[in-house]
C-alpha atoms as a PDB file:
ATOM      1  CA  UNK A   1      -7.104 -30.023   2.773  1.00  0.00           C
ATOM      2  CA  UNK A   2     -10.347 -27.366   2.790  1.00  0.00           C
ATOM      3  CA  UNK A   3     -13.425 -26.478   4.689  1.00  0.00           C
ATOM      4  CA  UNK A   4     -17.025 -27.506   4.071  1.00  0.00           C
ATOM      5  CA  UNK A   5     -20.198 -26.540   5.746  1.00  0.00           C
ATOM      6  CA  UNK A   6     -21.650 -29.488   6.048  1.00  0.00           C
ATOM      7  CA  UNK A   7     -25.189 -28.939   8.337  1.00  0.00           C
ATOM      8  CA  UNK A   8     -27.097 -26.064   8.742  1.00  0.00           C
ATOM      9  CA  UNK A   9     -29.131 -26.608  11.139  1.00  0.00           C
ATOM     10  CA  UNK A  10     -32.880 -24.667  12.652  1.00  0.00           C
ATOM     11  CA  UNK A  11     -33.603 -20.736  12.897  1.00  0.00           C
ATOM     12  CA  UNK A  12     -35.407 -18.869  15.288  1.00  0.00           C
ATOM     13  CA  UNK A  13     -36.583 -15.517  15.801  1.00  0.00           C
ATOM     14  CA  UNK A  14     -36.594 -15.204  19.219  1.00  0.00           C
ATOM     15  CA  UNK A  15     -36.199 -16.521  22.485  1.00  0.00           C
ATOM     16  CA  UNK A  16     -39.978 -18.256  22.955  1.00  0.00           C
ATOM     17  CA  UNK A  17     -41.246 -21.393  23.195  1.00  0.00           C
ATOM     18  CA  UNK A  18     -43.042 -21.865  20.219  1.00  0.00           C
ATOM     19  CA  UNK A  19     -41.873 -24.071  17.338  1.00  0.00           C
ATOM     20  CA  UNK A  20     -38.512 -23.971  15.730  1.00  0.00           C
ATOM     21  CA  UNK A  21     -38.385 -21.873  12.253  1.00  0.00           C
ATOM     22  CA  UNK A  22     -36.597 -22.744   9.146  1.00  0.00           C
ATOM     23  CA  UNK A  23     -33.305 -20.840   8.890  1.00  0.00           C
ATOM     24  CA  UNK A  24     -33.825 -17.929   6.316  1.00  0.00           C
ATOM     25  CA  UNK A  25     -32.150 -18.424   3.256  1.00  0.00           C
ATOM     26  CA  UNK A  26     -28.720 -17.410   2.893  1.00  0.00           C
ATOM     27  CA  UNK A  27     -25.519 -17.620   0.304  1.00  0.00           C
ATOM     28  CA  UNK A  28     -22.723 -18.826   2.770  1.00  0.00           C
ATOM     29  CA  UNK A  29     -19.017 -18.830   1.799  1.00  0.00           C
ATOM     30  CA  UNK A  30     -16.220 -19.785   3.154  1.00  0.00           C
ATOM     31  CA  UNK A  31     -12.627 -18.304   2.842  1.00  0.00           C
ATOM     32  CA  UNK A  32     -10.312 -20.864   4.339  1.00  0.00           C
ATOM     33  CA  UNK A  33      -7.428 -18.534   3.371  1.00  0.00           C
ATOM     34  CA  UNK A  34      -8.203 -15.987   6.513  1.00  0.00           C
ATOM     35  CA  UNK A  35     -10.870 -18.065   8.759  1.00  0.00           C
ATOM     36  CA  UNK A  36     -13.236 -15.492   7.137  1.00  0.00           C
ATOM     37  CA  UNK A  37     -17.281 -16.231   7.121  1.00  0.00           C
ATOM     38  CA  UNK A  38     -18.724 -14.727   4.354  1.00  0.00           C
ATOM     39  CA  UNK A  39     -22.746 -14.417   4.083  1.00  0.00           C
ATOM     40  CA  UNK A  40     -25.615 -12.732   2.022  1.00  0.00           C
ATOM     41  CA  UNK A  41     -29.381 -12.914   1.869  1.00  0.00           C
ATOM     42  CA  UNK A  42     -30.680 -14.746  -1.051  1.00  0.00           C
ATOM     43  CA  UNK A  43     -32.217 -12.191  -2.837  1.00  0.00           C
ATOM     44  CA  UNK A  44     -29.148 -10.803  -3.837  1.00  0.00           C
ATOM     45  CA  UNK A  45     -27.227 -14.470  -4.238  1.00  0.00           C
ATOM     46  CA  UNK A  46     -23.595 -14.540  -6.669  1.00  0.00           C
ATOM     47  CA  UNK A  47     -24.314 -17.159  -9.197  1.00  0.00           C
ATOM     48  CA  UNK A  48     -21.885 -19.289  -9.188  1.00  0.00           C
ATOM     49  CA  UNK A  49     -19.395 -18.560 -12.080  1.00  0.00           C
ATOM     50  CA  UNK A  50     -17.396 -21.434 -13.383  1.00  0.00           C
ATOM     51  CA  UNK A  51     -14.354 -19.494 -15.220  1.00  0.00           C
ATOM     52  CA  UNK A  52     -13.999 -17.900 -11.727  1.00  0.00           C
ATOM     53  CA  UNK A  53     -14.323 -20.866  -9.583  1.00  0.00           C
ATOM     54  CA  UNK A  54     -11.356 -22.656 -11.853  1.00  0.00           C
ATOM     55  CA  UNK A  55      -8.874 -19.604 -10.581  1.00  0.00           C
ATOM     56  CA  UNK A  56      -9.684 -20.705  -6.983  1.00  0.00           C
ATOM     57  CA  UNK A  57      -8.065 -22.863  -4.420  1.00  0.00           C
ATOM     58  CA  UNK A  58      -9.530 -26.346  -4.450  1.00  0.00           C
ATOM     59  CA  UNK A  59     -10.944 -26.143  -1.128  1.00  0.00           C
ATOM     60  CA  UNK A  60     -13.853 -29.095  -1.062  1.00  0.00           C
ATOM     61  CA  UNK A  61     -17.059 -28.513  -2.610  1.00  0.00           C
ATOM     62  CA  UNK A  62     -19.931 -27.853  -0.285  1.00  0.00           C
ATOM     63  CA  UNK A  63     -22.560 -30.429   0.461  1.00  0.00           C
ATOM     64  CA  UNK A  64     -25.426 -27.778   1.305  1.00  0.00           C
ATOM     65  CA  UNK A  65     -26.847 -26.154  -1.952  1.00  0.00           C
ATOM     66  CA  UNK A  66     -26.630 -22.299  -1.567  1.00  0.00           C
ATOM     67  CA  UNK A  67     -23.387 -22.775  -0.560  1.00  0.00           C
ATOM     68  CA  UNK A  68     -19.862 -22.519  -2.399  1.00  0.00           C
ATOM     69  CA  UNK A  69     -16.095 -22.751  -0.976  1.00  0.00           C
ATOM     70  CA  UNK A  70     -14.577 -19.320  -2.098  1.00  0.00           C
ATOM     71  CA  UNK A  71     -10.572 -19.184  -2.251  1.00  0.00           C
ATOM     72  CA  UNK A  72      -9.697 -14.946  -1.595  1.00  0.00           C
ATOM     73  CA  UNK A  73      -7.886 -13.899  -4.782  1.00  0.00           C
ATOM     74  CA  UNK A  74      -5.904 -11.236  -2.029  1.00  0.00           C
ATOM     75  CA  UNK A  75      -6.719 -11.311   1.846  1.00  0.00           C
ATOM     76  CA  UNK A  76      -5.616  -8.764   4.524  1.00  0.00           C
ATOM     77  CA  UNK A  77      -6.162  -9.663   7.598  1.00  0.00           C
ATOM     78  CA  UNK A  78      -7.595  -6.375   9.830  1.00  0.00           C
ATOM     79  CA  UNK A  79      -4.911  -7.217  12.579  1.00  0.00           C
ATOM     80  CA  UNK A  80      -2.172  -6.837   9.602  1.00  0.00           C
ATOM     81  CA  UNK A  81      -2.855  -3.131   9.288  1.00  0.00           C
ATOM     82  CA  UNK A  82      -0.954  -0.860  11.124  1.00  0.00           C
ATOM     83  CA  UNK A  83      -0.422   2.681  11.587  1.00  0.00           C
ATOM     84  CA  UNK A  84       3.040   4.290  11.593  1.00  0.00           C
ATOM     85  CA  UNK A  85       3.659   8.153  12.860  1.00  0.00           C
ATOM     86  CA  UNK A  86       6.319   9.922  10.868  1.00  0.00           C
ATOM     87  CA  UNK A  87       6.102  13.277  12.754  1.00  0.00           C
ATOM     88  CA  UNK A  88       4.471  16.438  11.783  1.00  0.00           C
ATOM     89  CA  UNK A  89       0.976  14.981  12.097  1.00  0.00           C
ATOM     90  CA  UNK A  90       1.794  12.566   8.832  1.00  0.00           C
ATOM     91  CA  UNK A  91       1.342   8.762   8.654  1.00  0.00           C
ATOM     92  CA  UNK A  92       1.939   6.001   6.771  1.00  0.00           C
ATOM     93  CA  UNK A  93      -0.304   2.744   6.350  1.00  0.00           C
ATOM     94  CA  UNK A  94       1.072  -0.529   6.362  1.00  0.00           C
ATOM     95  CA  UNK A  95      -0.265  -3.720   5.909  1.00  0.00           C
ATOM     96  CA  UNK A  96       0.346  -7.610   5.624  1.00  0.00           C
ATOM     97  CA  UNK A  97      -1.363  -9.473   2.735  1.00  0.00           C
ATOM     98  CA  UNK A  98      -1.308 -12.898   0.890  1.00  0.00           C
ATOM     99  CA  UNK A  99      -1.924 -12.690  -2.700  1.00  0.00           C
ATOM    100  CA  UNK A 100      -3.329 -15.506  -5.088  1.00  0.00           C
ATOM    101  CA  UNK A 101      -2.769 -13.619  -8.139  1.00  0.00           C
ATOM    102  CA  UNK A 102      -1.183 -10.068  -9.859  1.00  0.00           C
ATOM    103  CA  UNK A 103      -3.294  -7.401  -7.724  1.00  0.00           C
ATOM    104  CA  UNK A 104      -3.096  -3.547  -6.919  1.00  0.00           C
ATOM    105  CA  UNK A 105      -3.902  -1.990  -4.134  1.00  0.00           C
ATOM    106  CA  UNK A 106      -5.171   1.888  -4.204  1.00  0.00           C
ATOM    107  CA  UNK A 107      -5.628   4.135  -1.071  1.00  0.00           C
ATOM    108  CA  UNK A 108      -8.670   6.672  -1.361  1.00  0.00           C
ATOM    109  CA  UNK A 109      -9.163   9.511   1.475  1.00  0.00           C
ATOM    110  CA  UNK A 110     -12.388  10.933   2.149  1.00  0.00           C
ATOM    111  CA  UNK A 111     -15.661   9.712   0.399  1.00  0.00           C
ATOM    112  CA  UNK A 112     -19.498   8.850   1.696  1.00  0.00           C
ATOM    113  CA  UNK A 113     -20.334   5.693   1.137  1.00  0.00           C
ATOM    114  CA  UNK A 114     -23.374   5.882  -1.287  1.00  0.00           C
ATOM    115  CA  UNK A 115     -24.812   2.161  -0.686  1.00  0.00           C
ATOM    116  CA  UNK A 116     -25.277  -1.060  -2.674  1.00  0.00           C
ATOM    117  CA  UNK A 117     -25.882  -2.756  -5.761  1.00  0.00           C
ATOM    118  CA  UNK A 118     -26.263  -6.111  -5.444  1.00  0.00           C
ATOM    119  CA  UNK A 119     -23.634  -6.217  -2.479  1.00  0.00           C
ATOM    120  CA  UNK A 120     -21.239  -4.325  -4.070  1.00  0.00           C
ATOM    121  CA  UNK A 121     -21.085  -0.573  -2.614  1.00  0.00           C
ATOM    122  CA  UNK A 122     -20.221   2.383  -4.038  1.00  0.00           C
ATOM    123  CA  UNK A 123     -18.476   5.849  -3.194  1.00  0.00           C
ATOM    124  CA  UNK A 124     -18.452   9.485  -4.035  1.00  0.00           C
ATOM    125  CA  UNK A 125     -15.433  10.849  -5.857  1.00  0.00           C
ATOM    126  CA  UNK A 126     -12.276  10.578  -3.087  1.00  0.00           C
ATOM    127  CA  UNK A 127     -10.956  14.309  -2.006  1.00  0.00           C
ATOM    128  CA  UNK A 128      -7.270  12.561  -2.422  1.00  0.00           C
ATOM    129  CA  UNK A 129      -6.263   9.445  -4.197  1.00  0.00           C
ATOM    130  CA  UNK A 130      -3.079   7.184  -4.114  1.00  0.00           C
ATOM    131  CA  UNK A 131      -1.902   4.432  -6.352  1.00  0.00           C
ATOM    132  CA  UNK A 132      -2.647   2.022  -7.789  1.00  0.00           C
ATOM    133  CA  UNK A 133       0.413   0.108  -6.236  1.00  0.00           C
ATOM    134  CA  UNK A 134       1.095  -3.172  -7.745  1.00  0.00           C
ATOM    135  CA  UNK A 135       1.306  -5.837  -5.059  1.00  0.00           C
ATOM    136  CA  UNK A 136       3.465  -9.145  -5.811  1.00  0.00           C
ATOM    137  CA  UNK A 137       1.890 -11.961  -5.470  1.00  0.00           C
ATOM    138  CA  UNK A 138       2.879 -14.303  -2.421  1.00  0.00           C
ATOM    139  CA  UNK A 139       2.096 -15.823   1.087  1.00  0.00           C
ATOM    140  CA  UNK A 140       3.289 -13.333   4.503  1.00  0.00           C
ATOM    141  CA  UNK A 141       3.731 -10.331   2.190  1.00  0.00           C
ATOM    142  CA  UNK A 142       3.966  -7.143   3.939  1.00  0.00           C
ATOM    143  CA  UNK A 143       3.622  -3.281   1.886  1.00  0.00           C
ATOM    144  CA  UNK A 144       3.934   0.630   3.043  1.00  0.00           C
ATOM    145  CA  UNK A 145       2.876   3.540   1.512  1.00  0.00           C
ATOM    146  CA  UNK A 146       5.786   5.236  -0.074  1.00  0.00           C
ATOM    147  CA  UNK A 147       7.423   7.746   1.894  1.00  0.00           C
ATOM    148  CA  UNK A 148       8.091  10.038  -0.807  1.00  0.00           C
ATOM    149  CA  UNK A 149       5.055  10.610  -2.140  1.00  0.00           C
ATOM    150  CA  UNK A 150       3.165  10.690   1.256  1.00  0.00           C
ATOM    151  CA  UNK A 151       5.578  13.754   2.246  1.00  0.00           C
ATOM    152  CA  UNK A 152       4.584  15.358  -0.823  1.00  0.00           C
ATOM    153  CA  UNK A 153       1.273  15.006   0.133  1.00  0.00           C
ATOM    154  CA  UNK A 154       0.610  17.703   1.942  1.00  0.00           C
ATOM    155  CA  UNK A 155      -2.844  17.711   3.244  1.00  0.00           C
ATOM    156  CA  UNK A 156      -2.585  13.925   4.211  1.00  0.00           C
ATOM    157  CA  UNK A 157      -2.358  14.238   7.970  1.00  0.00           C
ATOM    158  CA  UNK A 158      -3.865  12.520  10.831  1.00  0.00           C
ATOM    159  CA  UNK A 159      -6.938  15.307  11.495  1.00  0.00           C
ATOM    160  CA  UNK A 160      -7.660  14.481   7.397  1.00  0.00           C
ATOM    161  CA  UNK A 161      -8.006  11.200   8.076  1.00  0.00           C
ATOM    162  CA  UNK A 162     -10.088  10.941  11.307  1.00  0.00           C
ATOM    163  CA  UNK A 163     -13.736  10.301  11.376  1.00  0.00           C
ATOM    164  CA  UNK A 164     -16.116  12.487  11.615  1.00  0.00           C
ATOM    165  CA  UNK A 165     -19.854  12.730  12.715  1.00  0.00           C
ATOM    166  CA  UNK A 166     -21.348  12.623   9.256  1.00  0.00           C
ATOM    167  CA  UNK A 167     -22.910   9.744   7.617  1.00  0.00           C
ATOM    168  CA  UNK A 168     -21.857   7.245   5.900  1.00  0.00           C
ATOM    169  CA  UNK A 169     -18.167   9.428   5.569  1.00  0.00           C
ATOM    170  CA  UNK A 170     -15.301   6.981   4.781  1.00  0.00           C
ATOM    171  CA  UNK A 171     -12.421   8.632   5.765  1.00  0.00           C
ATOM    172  CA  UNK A 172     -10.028   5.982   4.283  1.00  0.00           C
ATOM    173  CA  UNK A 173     -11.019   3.427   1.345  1.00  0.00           C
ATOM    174  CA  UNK A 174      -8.059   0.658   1.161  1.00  0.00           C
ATOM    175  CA  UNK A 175      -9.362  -1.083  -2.712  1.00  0.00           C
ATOM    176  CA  UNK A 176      -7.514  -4.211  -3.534  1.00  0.00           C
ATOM    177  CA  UNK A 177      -8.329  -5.325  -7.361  1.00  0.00           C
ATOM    178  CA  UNK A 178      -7.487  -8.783  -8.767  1.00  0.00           C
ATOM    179  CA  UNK A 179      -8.600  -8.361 -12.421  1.00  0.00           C
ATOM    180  CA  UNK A 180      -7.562 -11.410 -13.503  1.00  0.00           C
ATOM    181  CA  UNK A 181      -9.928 -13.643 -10.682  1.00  0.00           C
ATOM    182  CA  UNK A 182     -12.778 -10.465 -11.237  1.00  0.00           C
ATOM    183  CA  UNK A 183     -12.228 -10.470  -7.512  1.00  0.00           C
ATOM    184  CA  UNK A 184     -12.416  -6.485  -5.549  1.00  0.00           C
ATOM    185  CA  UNK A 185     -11.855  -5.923  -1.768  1.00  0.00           C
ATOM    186  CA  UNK A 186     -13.127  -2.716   0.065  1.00  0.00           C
ATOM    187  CA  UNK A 187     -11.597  -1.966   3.313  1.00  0.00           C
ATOM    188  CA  UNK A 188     -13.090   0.761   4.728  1.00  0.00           C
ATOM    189  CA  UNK A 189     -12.020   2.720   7.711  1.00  0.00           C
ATOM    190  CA  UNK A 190     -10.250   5.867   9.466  1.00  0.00           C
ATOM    191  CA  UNK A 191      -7.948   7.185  12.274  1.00  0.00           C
ATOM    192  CA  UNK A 192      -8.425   6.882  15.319  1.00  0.00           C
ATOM    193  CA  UNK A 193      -7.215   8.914  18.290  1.00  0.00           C
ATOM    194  CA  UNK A 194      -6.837   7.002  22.016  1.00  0.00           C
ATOM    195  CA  UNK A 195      -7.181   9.838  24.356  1.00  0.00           C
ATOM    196  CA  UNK A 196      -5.719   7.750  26.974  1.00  0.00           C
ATOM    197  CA  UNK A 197      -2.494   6.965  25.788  1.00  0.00           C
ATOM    198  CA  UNK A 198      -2.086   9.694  23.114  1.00  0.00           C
ATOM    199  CA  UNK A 199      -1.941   6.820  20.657  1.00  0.00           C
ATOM    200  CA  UNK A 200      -3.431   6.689  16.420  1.00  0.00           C
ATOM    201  CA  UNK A 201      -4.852   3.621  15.358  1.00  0.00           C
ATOM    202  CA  UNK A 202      -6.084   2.645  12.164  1.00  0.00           C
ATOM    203  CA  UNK A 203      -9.402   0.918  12.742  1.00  0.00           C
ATOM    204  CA  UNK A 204     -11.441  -0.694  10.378  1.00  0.00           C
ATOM    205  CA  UNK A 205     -15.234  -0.277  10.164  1.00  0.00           C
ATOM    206  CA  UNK A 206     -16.427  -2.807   7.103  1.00  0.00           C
ATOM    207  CA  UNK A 207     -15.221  -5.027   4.885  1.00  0.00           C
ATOM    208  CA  UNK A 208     -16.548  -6.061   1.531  1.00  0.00           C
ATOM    209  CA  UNK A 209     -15.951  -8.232  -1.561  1.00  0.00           C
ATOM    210  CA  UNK A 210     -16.951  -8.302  -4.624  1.00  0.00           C
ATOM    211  CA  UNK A 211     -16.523 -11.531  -6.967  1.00  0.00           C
ATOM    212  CA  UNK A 212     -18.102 -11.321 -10.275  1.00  0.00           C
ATOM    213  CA  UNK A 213     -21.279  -8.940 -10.497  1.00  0.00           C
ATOM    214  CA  UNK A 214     -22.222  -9.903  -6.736  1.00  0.00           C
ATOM    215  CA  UNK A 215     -20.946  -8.548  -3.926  1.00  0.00           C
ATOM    216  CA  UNK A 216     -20.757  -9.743   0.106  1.00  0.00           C
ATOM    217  CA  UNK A 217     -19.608  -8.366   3.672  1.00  0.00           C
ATOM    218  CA  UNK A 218     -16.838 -10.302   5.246  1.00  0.00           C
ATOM    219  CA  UNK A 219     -17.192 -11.241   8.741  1.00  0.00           C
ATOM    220  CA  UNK A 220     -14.649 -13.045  10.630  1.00  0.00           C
ATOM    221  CA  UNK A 221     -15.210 -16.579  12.871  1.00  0.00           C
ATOM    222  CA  UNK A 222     -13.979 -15.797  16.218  1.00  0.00           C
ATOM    223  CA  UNK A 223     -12.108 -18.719  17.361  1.00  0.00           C
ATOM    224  CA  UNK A 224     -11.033 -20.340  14.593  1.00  0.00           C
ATOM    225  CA  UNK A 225      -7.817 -20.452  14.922  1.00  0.00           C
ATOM    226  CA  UNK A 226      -7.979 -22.775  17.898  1.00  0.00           C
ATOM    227  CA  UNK A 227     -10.557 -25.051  16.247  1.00  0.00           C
ATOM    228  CA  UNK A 228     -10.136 -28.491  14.927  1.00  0.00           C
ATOM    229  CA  UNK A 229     -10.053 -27.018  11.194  1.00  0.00           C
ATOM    230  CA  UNK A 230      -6.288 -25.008  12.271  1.00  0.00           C
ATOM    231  CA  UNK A 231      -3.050 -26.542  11.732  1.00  0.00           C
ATOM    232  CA  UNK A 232      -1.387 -26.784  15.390  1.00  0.00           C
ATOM    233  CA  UNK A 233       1.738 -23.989  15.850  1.00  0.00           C
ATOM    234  CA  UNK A 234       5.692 -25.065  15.664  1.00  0.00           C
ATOM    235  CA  UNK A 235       6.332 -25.035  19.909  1.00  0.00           C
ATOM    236  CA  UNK A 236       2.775 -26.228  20.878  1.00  0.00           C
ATOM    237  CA  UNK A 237       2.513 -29.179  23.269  1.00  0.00           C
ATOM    238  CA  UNK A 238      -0.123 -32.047  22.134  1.00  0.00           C
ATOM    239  CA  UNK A 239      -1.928 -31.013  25.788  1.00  0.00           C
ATOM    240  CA  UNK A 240      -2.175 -27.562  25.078  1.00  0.00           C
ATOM    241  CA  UNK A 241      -3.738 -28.218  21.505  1.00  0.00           C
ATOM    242  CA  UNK A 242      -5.831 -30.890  22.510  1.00  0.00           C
ATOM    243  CA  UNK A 243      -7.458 -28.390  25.527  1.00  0.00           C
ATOM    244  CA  UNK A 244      -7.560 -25.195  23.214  1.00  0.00           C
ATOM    245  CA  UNK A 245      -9.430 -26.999  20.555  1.00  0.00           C
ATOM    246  CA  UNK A 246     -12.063 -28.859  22.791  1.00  0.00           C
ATOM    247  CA  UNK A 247     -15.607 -27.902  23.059  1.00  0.00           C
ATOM    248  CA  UNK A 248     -15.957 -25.312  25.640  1.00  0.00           C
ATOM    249  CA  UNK A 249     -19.488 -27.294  26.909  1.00  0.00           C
ATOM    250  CA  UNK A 250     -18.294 -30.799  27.248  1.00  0.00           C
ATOM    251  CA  UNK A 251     -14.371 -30.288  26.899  1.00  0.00           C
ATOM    252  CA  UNK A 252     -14.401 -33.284  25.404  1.00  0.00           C
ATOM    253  CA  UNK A 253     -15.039 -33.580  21.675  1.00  0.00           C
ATOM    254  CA  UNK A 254     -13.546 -30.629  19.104  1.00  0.00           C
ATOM    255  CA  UNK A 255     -14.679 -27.299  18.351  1.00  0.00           C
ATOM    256  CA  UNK A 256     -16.458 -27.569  14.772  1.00  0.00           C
ATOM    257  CA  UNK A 257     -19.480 -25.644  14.808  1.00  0.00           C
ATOM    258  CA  UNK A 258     -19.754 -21.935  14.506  1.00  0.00           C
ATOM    259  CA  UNK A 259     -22.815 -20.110  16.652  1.00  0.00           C
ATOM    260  CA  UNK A 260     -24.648 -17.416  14.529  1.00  0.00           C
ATOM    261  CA  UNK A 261     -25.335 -15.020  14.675  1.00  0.00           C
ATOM    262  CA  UNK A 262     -22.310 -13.923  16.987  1.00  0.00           C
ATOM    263  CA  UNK A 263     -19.911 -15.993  15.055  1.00  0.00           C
ATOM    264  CA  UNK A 264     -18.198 -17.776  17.838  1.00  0.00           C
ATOM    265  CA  UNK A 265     -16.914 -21.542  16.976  1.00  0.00           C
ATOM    266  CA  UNK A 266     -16.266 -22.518  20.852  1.00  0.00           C
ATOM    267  CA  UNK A 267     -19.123 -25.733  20.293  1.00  0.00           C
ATOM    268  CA  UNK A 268     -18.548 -29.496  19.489  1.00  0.00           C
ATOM    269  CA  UNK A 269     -21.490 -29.995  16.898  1.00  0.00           C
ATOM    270  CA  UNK A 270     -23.727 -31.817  18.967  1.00  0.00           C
ATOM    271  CA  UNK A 271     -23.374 -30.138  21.947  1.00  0.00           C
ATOM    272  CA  UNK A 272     -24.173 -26.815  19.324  1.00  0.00           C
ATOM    273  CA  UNK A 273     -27.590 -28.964  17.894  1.00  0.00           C
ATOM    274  CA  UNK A 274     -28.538 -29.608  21.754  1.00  0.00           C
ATOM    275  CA  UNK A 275     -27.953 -25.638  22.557  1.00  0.00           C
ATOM    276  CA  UNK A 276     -30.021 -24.272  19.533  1.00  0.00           C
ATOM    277  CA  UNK A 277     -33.074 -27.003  20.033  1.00  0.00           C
ATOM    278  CA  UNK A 278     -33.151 -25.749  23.413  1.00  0.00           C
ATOM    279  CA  UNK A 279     -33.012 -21.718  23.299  1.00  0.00           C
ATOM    280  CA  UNK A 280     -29.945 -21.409  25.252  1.00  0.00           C
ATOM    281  CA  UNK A 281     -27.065 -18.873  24.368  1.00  0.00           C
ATOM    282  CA  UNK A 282     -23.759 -18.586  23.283  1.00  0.00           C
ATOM    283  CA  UNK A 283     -21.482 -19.565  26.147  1.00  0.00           C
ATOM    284  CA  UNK A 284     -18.678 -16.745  24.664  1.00  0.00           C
ATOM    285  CA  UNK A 285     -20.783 -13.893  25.035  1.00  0.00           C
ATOM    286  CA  UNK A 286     -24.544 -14.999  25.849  1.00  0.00           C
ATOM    287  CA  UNK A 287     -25.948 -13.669  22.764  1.00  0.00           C
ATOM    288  CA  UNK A 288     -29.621 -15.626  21.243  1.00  0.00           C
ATOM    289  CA  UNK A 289     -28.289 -18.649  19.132  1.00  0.00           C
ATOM    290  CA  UNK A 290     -30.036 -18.034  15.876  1.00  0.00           C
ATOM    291  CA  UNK A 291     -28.449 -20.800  14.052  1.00  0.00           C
ATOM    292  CA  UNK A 292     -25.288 -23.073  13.501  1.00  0.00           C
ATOM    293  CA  UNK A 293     -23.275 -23.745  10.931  1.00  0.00           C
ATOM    294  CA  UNK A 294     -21.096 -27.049  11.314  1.00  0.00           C
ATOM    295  CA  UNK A 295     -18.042 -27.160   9.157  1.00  0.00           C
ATOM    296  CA  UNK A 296     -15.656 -30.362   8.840  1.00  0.00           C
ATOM    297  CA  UNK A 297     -11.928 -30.698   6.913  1.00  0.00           C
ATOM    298  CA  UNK A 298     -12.589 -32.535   3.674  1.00  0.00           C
ATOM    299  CA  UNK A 299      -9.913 -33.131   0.976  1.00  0.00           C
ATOM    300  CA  UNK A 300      -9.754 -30.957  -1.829  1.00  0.00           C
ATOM    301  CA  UNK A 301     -10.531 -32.101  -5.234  1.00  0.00           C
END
């Protein structure tokens, strides 16, 4: 069973009365593997590439042209990073991952981020470097820096980490490389400090992929999970599924349509169509509705 975004539906501009625009182009994947929404403008579209697309998860073909279901070759979800103190102002990363294929994972500290090519960025040369680290390939699979080598390390602390006021600084570069599917994910982010509760986090700032020779920010659907496309969890009553997955508008048919630009999916599809021919907002966070994207569970083939 997969994902396919199935309408796309008017653009606007702004909040006026004039008439509706046509949505700007766009290349629009989706990652059913991590209830990940992946977009890019046209004029820097991935071309589909079929030796690629065979290493993927059958996952339904799109109907909308511009469009392609993308399978991640590795996917970390940003709430499966974590940040553990080992005393002396070291750390060590941690993270939960599901991998489609043989991967590595390598941890770079302190670089600028020097921009784009086609989507994919680029960064100066790292003032520390660790790994590669082979990760096995699996569902759930969960990975720490080794201790060792981090306590060798002596200028990794928590001050070398932490941002800083510069631009474009990237105080932490996770890289996760699946040669084999041509398939590269930049996590990029830093430490932290909570001043209220004397607590480090590891918080993430961007995330980008690169498959083939293009490249694409991920951005994640925000409600998702309790949508009509998510399995139900072991211990959940049919009531409490059924009222979680309903449109927040009319509570009566099922969440399917993601709001854009915000990236809420709270709206049945046509209550979504009704909402963007009208100028209203979304009813999550009353941001302008630029567009929708509806997306319905389709075999895969």
């Amino acid at each position: 069973m997969g994902n396919k975004i199935s309408c796309h539906l008017p653009w606007r501009k702004d909040h006026d009365d004039g008439p509706v625009e046509a949505a700007p182009p766009q290349s629009i994947i989706m990652d059913t593997s991590t209830n990940i929404f992946v977009r890019q403008l046209i004029n820097s579209m991935a071309q589909d590439n079929p030796s690629a697309e065979n290493k993927m998860l059958s996952i339904g073909r799109s109907s909308l042209s511009g469009v392609r279901p993308m399978g991640a070759a590795v996917a970390v979800p940003k709430s499966g990073i974590s940040l553990e103190l080992m005393g002396n102002e070291k750390f060590m990363l941690c993270f939960q991952y599901t991998s489609r294929a043989p991967a590595t994972v390598t941890f770079s500290f302190r670089q600028k981020h020097m921009g784009l090519t086609n989507g994919i960025p680029s960064f100066s040369d790292p003032d520390l470097q660790m790994g590669p680290y082979t990760l096995p390939v699996g569902s759930n699979q969960s990975f720490s820096q080794p201790t060792d080598e981090i306590m060798r390390t002596k200028v990794l602390t928590l001050e070398f980490c932490s941002f800083q006021r510069e631009k474009a600084f990237v105080p932490i570069l996770l890289t996760f490389d699946a040669p084999t599917m041509d398939y590269v994910l930049f996590i990029m982010g830093g430490l932290a400090h909570n001043e209220m509760n004397g607590s480090w986090d590891f918080v993430v700032t961007k995330q980008r992929v690169r498959q083939g020779t293009s490249g694409y920010e991920l951005q994640e659907v925000y409600g998702l999970n309790t949508s009509a496309l998510n399995s139900s969890a072991p211990g959940d009553s049919d009531e409490d599924i059924g009222r979680q997955r309903r449109c927040v508008v009319c509570l009566t048919n099922m969440k399917d349509t993601v709001v854009m630009p915000c990236r809420h999916m709270c709206l049945c599809h046509e209550c979504a169509s009704y909402m963007v021919s009208e100028h209203q907002f979304c009813p999550m966070c009353r941001s302008a509705i630029s567009h929708i994207c509806h997306m319905s569970q389709v075999s895969g083939s």
